[in-house]
C-alpha atoms as a PDB file:
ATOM      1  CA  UNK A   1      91.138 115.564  92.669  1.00  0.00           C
ATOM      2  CA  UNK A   2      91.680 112.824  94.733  1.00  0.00           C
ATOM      3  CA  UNK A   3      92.281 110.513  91.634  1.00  0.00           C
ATOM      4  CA  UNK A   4      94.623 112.247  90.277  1.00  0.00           C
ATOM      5  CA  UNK A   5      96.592 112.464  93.679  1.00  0.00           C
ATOM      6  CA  UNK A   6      96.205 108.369  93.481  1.00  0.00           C
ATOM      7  CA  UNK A   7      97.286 108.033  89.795  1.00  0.00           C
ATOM      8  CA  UNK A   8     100.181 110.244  90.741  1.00  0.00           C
ATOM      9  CA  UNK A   9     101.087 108.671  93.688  1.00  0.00           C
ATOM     10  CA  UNK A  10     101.011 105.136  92.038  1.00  0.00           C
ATOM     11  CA  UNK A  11     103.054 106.435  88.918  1.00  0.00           C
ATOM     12  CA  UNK A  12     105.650 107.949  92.008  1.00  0.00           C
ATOM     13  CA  UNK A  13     105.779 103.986  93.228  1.00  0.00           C
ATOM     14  CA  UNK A  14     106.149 103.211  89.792  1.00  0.00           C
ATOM     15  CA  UNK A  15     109.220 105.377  88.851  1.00  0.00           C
ATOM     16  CA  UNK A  16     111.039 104.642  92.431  1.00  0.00           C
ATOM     17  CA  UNK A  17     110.512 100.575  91.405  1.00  0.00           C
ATOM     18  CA  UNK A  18     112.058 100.966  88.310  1.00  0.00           C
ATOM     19  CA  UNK A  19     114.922 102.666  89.582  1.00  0.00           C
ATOM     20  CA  UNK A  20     115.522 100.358  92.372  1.00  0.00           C
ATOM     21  CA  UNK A  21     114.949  97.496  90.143  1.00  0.00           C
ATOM     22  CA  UNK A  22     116.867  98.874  86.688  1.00  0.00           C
ATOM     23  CA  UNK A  23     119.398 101.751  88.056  1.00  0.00           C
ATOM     24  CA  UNK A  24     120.620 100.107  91.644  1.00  0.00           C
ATOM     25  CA  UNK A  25     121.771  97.135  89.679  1.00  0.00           C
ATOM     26  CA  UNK A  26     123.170  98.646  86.634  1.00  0.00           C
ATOM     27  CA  UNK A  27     125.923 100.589  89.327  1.00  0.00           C
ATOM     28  CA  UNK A  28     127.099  97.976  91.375  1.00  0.00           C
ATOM     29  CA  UNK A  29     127.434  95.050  88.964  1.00  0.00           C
ATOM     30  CA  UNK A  30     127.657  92.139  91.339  1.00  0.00           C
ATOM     31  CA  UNK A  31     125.954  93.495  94.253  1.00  0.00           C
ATOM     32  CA  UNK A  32     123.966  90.993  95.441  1.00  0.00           C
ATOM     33  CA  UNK A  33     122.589  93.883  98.191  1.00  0.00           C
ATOM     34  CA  UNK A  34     120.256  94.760  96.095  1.00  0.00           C
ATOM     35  CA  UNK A  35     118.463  91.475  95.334  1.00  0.00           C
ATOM     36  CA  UNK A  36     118.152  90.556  98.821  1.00  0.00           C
ATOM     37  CA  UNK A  37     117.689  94.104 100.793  1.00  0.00           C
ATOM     38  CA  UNK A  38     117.385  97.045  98.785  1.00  0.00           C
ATOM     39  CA  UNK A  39     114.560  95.604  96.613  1.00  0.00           C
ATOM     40  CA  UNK A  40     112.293  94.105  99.177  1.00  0.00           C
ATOM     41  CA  UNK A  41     112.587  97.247 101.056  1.00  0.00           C
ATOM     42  CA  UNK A  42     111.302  99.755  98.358  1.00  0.00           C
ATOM     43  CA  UNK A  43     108.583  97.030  97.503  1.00  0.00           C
ATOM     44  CA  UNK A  44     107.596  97.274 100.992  1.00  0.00           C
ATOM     45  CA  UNK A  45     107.911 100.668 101.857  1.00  0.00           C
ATOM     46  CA  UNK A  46     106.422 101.611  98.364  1.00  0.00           C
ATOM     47  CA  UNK A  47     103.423  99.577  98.895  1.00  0.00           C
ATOM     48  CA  UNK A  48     103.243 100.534 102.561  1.00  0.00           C
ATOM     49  CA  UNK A  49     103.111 104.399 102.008  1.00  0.00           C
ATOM     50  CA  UNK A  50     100.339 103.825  98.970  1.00  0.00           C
ATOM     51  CA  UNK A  51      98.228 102.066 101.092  1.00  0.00           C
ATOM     52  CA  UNK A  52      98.644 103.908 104.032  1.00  0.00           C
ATOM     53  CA  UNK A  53      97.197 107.058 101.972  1.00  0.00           C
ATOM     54  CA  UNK A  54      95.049 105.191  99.058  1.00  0.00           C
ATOM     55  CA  UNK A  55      93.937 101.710 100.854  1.00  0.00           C
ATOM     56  CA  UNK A  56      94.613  98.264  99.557  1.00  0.00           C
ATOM     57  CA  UNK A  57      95.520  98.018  95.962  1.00  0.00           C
ATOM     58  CA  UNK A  58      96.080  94.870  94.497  1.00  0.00           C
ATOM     59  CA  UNK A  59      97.610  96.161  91.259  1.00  0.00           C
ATOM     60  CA  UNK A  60     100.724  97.257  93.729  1.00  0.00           C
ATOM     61  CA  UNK A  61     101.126  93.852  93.927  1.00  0.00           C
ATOM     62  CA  UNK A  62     101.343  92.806  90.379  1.00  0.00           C
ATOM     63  CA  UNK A  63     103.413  96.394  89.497  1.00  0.00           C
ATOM     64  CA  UNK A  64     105.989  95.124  91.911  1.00  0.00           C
ATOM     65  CA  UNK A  65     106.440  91.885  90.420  1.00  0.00           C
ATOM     66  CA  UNK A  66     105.910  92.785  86.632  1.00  0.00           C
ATOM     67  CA  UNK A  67     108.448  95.199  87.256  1.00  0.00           C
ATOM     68  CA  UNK A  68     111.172  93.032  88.699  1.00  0.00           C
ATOM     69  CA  UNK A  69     110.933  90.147  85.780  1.00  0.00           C
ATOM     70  CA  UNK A  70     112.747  91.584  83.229  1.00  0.00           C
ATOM     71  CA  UNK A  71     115.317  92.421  85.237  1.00  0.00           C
ATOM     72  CA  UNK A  72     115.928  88.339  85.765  1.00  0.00           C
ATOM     73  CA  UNK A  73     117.270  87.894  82.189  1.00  0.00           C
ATOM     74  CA  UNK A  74     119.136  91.266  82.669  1.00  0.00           C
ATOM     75  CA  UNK A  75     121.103  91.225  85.393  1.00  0.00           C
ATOM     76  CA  UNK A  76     120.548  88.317  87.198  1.00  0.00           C
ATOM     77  CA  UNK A  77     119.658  84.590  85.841  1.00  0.00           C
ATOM     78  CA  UNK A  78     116.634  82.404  85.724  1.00  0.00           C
ATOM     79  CA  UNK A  79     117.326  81.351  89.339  1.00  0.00           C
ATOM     80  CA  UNK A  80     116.051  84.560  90.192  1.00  0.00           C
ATOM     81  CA  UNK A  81     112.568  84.221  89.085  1.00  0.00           C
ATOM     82  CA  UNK A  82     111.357  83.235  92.454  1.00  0.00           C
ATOM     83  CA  UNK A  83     112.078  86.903  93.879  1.00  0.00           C
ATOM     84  CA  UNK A  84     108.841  87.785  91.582  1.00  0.00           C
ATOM     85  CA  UNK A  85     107.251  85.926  93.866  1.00  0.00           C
ATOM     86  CA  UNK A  86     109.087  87.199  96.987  1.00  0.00           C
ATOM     87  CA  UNK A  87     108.633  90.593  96.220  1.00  0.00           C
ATOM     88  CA  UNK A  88     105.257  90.084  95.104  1.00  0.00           C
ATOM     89  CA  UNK A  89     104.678  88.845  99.119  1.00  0.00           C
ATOM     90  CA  UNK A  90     106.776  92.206 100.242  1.00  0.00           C
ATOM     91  CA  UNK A  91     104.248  94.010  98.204  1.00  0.00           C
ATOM     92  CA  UNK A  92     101.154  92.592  99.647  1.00  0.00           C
ATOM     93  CA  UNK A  93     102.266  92.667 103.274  1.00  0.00           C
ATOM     94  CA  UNK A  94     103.424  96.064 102.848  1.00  0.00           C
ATOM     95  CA  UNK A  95      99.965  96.965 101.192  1.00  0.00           C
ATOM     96  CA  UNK A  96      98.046  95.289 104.194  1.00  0.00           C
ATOM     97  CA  UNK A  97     100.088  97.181 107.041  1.00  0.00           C
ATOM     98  CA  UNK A  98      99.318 100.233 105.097  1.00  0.00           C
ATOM     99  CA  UNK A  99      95.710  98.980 105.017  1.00  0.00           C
ATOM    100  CA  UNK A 100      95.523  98.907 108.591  1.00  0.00           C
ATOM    101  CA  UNK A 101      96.966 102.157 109.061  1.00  0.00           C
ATOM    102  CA  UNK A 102      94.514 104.048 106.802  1.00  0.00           C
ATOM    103  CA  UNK A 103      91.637 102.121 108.623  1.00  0.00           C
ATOM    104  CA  UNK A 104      93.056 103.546 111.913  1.00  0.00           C
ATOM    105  CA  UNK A 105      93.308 107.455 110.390  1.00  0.00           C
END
């Protein structure tokens, strides 16, 4: 059971990502917001709250940045290829607070 709650609970990260990454963007045309604090704060919270439950998951990590790349050629430009890295850092800090905190439980 406990799998499944984990493979549901990644898909959940999953879905709010792609929102945040594909949606956000796609309404305010322009909004730089998103790039610079709306993103890094669902990678981080995201990767935070899976940890927290599931322990350290690198494939949070790569999710995070996989999912942000194609949205470099779509609604930003190849300048913005270093935030795959960025948020790929967000992802792995969140993931080790929420290591610690499911250590602590």
């Amino acid at each position: 059971m406990e799998k499944v709650n984990k493979n549901k609970s990644m898909l959940i990260n999953t879905a709010v990502l792609i929102v945040v990454f594909y949606l956000i963007p796609l309404l305010f045309k322009g909004s730089i917001a998103s790039l610079f604090l709306i993103n890094p704060l669902a990678v981080l919270i995201c990767s935070l709250i899976y940890s927290k439950y599931y322990n350290f998951n690198l494939l949070t990590v790569i999710i995070s940045a996989a999912l942000f790349y194609p949205t470099i050629y779509m609604f930003y430009n190849e300048s913005a290829w270093i935030y795959v890295v960025f948020y790929a850092i967000f992802s792995l800090v969140g993931n080790l607070i929420g290591c610690v905190l499911h250590q602590k439980k």
